[in-house]
N, C-alpha and C. Protein backbone atom coordinates (compact mmCIF):
# COMPACT_ATOMS: atom_id res chain seq x y z
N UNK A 1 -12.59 -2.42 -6.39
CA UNK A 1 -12.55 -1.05 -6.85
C UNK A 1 -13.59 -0.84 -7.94
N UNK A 2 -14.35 0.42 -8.03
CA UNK A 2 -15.01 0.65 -9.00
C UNK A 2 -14.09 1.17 -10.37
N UNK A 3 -15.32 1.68 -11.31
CA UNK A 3 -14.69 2.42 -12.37
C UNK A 3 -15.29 3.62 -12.13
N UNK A 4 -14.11 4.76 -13.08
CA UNK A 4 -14.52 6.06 -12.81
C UNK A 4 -16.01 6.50 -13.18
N UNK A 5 -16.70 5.87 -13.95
CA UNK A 5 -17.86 5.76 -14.35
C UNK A 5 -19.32 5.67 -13.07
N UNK A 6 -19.13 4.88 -12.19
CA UNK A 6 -19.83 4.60 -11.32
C UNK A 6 -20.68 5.95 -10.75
N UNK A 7 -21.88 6.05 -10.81
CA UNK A 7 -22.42 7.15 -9.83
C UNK A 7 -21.51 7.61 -9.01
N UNK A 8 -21.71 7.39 -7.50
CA UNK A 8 -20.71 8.13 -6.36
C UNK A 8 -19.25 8.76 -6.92
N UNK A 9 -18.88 7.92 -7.94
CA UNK A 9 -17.61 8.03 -8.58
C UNK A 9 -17.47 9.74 -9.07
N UNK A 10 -18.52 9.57 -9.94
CA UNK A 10 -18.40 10.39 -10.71
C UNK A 10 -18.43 12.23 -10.19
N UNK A 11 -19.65 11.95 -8.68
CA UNK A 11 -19.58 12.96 -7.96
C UNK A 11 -17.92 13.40 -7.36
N UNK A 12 -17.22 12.72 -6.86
CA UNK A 12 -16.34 13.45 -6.24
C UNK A 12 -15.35 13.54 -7.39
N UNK A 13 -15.11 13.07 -9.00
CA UNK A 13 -14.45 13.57 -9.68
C UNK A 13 -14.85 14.77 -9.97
N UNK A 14 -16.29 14.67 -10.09
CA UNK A 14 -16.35 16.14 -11.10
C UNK A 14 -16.36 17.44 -9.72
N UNK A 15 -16.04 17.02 -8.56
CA UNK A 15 -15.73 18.35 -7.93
C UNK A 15 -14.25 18.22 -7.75
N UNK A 16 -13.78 17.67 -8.31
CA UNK A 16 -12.08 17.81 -8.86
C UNK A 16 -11.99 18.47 -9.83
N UNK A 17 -12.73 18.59 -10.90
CA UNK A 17 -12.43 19.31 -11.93
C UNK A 17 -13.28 20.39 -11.71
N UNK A 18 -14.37 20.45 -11.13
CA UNK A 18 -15.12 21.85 -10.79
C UNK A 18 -13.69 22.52 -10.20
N UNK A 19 -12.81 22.04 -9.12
CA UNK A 19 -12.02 22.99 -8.53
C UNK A 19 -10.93 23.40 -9.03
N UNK A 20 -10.55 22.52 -10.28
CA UNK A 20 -9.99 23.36 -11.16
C UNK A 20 -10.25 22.72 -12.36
N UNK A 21 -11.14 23.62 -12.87
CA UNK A 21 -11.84 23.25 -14.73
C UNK A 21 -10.65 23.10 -15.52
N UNK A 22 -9.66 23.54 -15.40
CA UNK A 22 -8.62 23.15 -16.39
C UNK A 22 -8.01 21.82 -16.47
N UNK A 23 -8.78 21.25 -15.33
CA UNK A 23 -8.20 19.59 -14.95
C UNK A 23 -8.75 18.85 -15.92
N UNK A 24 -10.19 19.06 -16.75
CA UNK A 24 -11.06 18.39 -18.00
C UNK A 24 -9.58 17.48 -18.24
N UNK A 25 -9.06 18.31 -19.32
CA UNK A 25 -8.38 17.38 -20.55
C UNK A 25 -6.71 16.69 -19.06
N UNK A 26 -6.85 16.89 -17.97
CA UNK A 26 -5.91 15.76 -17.38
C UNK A 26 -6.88 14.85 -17.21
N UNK A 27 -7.72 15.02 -16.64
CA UNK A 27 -8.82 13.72 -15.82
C UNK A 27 -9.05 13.11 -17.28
N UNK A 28 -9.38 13.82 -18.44
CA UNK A 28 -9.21 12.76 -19.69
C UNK A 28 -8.62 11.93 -19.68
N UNK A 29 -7.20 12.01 -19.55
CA UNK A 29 -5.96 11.15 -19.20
C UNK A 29 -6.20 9.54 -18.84
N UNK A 30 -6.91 9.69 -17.74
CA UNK A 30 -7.00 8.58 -16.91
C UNK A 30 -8.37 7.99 -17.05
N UNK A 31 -8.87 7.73 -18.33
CA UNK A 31 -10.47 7.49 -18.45
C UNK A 31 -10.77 5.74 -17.73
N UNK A 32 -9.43 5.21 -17.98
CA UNK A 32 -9.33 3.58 -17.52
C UNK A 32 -9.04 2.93 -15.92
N UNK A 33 -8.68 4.64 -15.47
CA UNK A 33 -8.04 3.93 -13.64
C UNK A 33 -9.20 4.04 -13.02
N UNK A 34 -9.36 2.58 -12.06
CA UNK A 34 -10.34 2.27 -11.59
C UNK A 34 -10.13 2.85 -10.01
N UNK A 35 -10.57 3.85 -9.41
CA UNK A 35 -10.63 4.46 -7.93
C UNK A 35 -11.34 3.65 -6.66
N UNK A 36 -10.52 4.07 -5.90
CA UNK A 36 -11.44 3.66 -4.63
C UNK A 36 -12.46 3.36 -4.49
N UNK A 37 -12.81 2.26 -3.52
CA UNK A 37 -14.47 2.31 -3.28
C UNK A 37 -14.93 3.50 -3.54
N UNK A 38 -16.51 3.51 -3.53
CA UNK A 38 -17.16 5.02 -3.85
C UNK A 38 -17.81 5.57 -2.71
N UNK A 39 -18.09 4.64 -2.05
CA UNK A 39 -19.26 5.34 -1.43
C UNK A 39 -18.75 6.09 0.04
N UNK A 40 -17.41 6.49 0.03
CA UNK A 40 -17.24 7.53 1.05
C UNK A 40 -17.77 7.84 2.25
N UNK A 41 -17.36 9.05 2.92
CA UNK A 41 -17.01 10.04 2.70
C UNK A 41 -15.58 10.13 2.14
N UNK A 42 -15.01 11.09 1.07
CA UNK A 42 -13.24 10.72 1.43
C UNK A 42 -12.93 12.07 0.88
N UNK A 43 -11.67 12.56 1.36
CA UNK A 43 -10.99 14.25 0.89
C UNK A 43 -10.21 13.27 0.04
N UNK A 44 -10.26 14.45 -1.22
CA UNK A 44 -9.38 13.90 -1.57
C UNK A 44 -8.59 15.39 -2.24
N UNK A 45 -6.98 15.66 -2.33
CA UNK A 45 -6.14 16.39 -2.66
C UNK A 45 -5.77 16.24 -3.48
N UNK A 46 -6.57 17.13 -4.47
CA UNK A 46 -6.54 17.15 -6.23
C UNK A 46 -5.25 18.01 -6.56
N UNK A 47 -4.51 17.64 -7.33
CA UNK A 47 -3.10 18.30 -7.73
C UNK A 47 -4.03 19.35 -9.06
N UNK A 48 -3.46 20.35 -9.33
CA UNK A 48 -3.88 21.54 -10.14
C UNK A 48 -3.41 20.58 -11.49
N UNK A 49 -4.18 21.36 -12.93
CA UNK A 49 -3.41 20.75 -14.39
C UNK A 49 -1.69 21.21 -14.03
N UNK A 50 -1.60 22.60 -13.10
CA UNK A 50 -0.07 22.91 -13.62
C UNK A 50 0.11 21.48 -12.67
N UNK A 51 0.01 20.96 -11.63
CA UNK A 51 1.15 20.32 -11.14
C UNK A 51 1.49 19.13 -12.07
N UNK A 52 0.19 18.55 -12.70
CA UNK A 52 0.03 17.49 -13.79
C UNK A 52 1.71 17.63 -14.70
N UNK A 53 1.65 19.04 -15.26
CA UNK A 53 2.29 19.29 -16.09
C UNK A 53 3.80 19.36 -15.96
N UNK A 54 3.68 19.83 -14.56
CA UNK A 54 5.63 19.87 -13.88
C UNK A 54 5.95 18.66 -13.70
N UNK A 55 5.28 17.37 -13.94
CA UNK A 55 5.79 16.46 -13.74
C UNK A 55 6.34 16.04 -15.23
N UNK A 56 6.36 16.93 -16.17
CA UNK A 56 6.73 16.70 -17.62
C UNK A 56 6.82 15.47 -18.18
N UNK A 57 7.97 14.92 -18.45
CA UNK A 57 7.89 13.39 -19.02
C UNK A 57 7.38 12.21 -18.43
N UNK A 58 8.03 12.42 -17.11
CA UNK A 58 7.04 11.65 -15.55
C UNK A 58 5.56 11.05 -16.36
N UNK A 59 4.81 12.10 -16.43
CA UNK A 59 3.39 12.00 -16.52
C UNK A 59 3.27 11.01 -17.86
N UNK A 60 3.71 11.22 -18.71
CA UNK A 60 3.55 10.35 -20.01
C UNK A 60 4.45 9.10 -19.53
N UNK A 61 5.23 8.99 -19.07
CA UNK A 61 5.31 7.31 -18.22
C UNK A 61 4.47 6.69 -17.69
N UNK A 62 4.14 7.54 -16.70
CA UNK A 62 3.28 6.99 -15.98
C UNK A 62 1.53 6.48 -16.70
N UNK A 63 1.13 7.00 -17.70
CA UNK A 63 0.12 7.02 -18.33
C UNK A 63 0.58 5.85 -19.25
N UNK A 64 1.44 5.44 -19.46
CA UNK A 64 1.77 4.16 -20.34
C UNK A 64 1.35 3.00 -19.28
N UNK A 65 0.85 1.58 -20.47
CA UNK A 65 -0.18 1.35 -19.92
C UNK A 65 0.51 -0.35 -18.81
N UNK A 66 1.94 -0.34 -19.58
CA UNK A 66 2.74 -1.66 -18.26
C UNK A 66 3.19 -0.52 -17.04
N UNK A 67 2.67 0.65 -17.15
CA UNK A 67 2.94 1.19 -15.82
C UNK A 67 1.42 1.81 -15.04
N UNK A 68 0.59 1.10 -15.23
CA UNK A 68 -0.90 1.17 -14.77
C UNK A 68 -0.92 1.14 -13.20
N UNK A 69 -0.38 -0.19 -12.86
CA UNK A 69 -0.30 0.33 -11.10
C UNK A 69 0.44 1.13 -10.45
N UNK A 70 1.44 1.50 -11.02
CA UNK A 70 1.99 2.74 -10.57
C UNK A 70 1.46 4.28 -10.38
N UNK A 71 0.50 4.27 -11.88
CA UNK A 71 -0.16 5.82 -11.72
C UNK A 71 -1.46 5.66 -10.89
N UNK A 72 -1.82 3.96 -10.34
CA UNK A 72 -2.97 3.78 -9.26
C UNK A 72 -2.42 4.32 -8.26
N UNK A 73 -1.27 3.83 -7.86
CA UNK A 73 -0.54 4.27 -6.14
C UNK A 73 -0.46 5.32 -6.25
N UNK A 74 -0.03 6.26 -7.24
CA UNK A 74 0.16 7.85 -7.17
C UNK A 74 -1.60 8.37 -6.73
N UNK A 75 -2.38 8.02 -7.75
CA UNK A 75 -3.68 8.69 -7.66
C UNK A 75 -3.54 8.46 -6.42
N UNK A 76 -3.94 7.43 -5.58
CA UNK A 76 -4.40 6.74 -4.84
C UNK A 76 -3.95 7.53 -3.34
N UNK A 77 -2.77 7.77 -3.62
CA UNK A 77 -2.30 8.46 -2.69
C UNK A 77 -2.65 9.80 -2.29
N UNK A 78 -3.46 10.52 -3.05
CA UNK A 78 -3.84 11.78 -2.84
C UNK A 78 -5.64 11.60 -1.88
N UNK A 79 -6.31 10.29 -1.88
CA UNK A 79 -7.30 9.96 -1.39
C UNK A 79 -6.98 9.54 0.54
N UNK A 80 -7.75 9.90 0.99
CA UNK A 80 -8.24 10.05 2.44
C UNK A 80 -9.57 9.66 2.83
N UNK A 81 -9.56 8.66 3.46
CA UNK A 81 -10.84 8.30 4.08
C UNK A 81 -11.43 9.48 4.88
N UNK A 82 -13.17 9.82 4.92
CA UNK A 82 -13.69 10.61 5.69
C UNK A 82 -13.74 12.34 4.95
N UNK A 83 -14.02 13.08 5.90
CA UNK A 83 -14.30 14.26 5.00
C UNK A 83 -13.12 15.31 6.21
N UNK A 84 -12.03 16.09 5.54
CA UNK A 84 -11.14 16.75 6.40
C UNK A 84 -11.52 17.69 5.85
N UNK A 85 -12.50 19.00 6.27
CA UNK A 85 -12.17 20.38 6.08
C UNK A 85 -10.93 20.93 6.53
N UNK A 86 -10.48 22.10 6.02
CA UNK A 86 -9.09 22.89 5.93
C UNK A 86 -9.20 23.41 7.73
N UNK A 87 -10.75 23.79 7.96
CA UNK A 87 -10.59 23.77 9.32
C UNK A 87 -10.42 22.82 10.45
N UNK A 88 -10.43 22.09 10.34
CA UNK A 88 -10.43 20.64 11.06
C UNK A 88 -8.67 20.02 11.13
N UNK A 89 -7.85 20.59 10.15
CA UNK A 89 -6.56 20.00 9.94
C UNK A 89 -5.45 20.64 10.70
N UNK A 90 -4.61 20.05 11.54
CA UNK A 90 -3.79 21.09 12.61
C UNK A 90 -2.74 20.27 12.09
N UNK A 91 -1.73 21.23 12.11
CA UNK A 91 -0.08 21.65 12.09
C UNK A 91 0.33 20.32 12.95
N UNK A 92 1.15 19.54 12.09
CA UNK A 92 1.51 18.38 13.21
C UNK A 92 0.99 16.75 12.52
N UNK A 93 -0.32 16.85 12.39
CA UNK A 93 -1.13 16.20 11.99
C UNK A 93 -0.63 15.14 11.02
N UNK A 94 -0.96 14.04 11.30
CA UNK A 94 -0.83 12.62 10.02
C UNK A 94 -2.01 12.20 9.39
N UNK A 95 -2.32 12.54 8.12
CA UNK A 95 -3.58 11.34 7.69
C UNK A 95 -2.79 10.38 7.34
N UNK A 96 -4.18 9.31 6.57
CA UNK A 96 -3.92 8.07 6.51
C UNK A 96 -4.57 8.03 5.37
N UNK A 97 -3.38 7.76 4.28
CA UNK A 97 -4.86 7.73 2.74
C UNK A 97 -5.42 6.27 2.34
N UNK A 98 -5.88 6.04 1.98
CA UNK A 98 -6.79 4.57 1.52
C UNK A 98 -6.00 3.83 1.55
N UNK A 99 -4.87 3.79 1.13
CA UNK A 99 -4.06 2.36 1.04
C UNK A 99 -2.80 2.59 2.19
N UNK A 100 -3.06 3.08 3.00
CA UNK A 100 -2.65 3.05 4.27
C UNK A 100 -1.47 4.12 4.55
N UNK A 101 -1.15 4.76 3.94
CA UNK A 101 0.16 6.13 3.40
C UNK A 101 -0.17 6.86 4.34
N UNK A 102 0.98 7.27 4.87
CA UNK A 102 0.76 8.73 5.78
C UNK A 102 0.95 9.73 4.65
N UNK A 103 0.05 10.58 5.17
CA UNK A 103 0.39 12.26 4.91
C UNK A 103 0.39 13.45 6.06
N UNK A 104 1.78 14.26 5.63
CA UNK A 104 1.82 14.90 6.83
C UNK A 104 1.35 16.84 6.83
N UNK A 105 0.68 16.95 7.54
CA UNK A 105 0.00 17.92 7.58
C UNK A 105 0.87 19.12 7.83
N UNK A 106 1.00 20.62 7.63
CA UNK A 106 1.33 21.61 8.15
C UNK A 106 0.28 22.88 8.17
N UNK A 107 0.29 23.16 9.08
CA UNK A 107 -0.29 24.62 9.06
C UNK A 107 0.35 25.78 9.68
N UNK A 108 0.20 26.65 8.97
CA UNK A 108 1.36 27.97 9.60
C UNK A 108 0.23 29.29 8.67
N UNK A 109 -0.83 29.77 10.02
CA UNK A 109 -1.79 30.64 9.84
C UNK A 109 -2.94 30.40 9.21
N UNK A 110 -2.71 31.04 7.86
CA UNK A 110 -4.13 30.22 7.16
C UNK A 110 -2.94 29.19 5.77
N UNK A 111 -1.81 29.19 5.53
CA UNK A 111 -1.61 28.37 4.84
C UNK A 111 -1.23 26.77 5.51
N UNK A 112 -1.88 25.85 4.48
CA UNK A 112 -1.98 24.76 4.75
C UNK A 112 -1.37 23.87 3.73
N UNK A 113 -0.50 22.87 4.17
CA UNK A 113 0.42 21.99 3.02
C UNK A 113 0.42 20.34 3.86
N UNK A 114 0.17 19.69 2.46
CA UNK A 114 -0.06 17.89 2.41
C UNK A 114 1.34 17.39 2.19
N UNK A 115 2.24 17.22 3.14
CA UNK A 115 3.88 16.87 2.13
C UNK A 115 4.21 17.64 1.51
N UNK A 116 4.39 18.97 1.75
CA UNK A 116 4.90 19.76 1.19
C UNK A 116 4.15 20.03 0.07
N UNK A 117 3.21 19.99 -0.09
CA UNK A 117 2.29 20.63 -1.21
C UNK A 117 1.13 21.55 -0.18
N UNK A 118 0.97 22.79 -0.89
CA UNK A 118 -0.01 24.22 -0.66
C UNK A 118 -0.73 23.76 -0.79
N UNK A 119 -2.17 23.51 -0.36
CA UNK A 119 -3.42 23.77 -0.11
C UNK A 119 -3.51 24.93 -0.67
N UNK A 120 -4.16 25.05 -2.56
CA UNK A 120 -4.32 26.43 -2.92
C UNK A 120 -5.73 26.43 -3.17
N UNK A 121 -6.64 25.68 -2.82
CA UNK A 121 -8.11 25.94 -2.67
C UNK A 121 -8.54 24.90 -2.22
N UNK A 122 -9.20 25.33 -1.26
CA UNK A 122 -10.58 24.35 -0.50
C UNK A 122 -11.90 23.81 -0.54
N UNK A 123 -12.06 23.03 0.30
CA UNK A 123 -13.50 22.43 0.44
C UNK A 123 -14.60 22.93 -0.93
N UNK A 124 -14.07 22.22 -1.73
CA UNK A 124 -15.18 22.04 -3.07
C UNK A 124 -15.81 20.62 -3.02
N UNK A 125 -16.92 21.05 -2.37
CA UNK A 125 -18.17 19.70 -1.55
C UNK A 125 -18.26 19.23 -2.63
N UNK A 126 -18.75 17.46 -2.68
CA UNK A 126 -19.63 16.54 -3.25
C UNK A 126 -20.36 15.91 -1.98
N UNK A 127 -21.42 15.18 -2.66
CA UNK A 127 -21.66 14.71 -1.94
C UNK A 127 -21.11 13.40 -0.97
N UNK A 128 -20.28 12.89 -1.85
CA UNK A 128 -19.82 11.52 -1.07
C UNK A 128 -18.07 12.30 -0.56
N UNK A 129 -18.03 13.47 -0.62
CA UNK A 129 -16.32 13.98 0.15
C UNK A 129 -16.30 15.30 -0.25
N UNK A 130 -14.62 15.59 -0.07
CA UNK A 130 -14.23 17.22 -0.03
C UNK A 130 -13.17 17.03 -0.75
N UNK A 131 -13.09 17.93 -2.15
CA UNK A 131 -11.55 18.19 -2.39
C UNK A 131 -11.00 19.22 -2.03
N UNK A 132 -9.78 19.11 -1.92
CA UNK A 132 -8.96 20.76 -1.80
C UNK A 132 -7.68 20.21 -2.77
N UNK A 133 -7.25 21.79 -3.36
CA UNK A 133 -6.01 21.69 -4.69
C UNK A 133 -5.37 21.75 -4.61
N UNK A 134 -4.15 21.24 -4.69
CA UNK A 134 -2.61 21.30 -4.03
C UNK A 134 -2.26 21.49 -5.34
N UNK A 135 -0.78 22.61 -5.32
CA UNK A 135 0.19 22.42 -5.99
C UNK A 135 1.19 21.73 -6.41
N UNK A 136 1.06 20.42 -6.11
CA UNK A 136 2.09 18.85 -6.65
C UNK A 136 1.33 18.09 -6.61
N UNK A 137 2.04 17.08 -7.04
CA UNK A 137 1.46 15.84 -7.45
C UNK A 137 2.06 14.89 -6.54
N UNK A 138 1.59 14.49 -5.28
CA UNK A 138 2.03 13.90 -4.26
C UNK A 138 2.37 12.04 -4.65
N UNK A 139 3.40 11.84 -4.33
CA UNK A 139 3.93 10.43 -4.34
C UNK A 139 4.41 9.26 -3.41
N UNK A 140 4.20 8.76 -3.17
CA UNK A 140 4.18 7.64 -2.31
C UNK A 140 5.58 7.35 -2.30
């Protein structure tokens, strides 16, 4: 695994926080978790600061530091090999995120949900993937 630091790295974070700028001071948070290979393609389903925040005490557990692989499997779990536009994803559908997790897809018109999390904005390109913003913080 790299560090968040790494070139490629750094591209598909900062179109996590491009897609929602209020994410700055969460992605602060995590200046030490080391992510996925880099060099992609990979979607990855960035949870909004609010979902950060509904996880209330959760989140400050998890950021403590004898619970380090735990907030890896969470991140980790929101990552997807390859690049899934919102158009490309059908109702029904299973991905497969990096460390081998299903996620299950719904579509019903134009709304789209990862496990029960909304798809509330899309395809914010980098170059090495695609994020889109869900409203939770998806868990393994």
């Amino acid at each position: 695994m790299s560090a968040l630091g790494a070139p490629r790295a750094k591209e598909i974070v900062s179109a996590a926080i491009a897609a929602e700028p209020s994410n700055g001071p969460v992605q602060s948070r995590f200046p030490s978790v080391d992510t996925a290979p880099v060099s992609g393609p990979y979607t990855v389903f960035a949870p909004t600061n609010e979902a950060f925040e509904a996880l209330g005490d959760e989140l400050g557990e998890l950021l403590e530091p004898e619970n380090r692989e735990e907030l890896i499997e969470v991140l980790t779990y929101h990552v997807v090999p390859g690049r899934q536009a919102a158009s490309q994803l059908s109702d029904g559908e299973q991905l497969e995120t990096i460390k081998r997790d299903p996620l299950a897809v719904s579509v019903e018109g134009d709304a789209v949900s990862v496990n029960g999390a909304e798809v509330v904005g899309t395809e914010v390109k980098a170059s090495n993937g695609i994020v889109h913003e869900i409203d939770e913080v998806l868990t393994p």
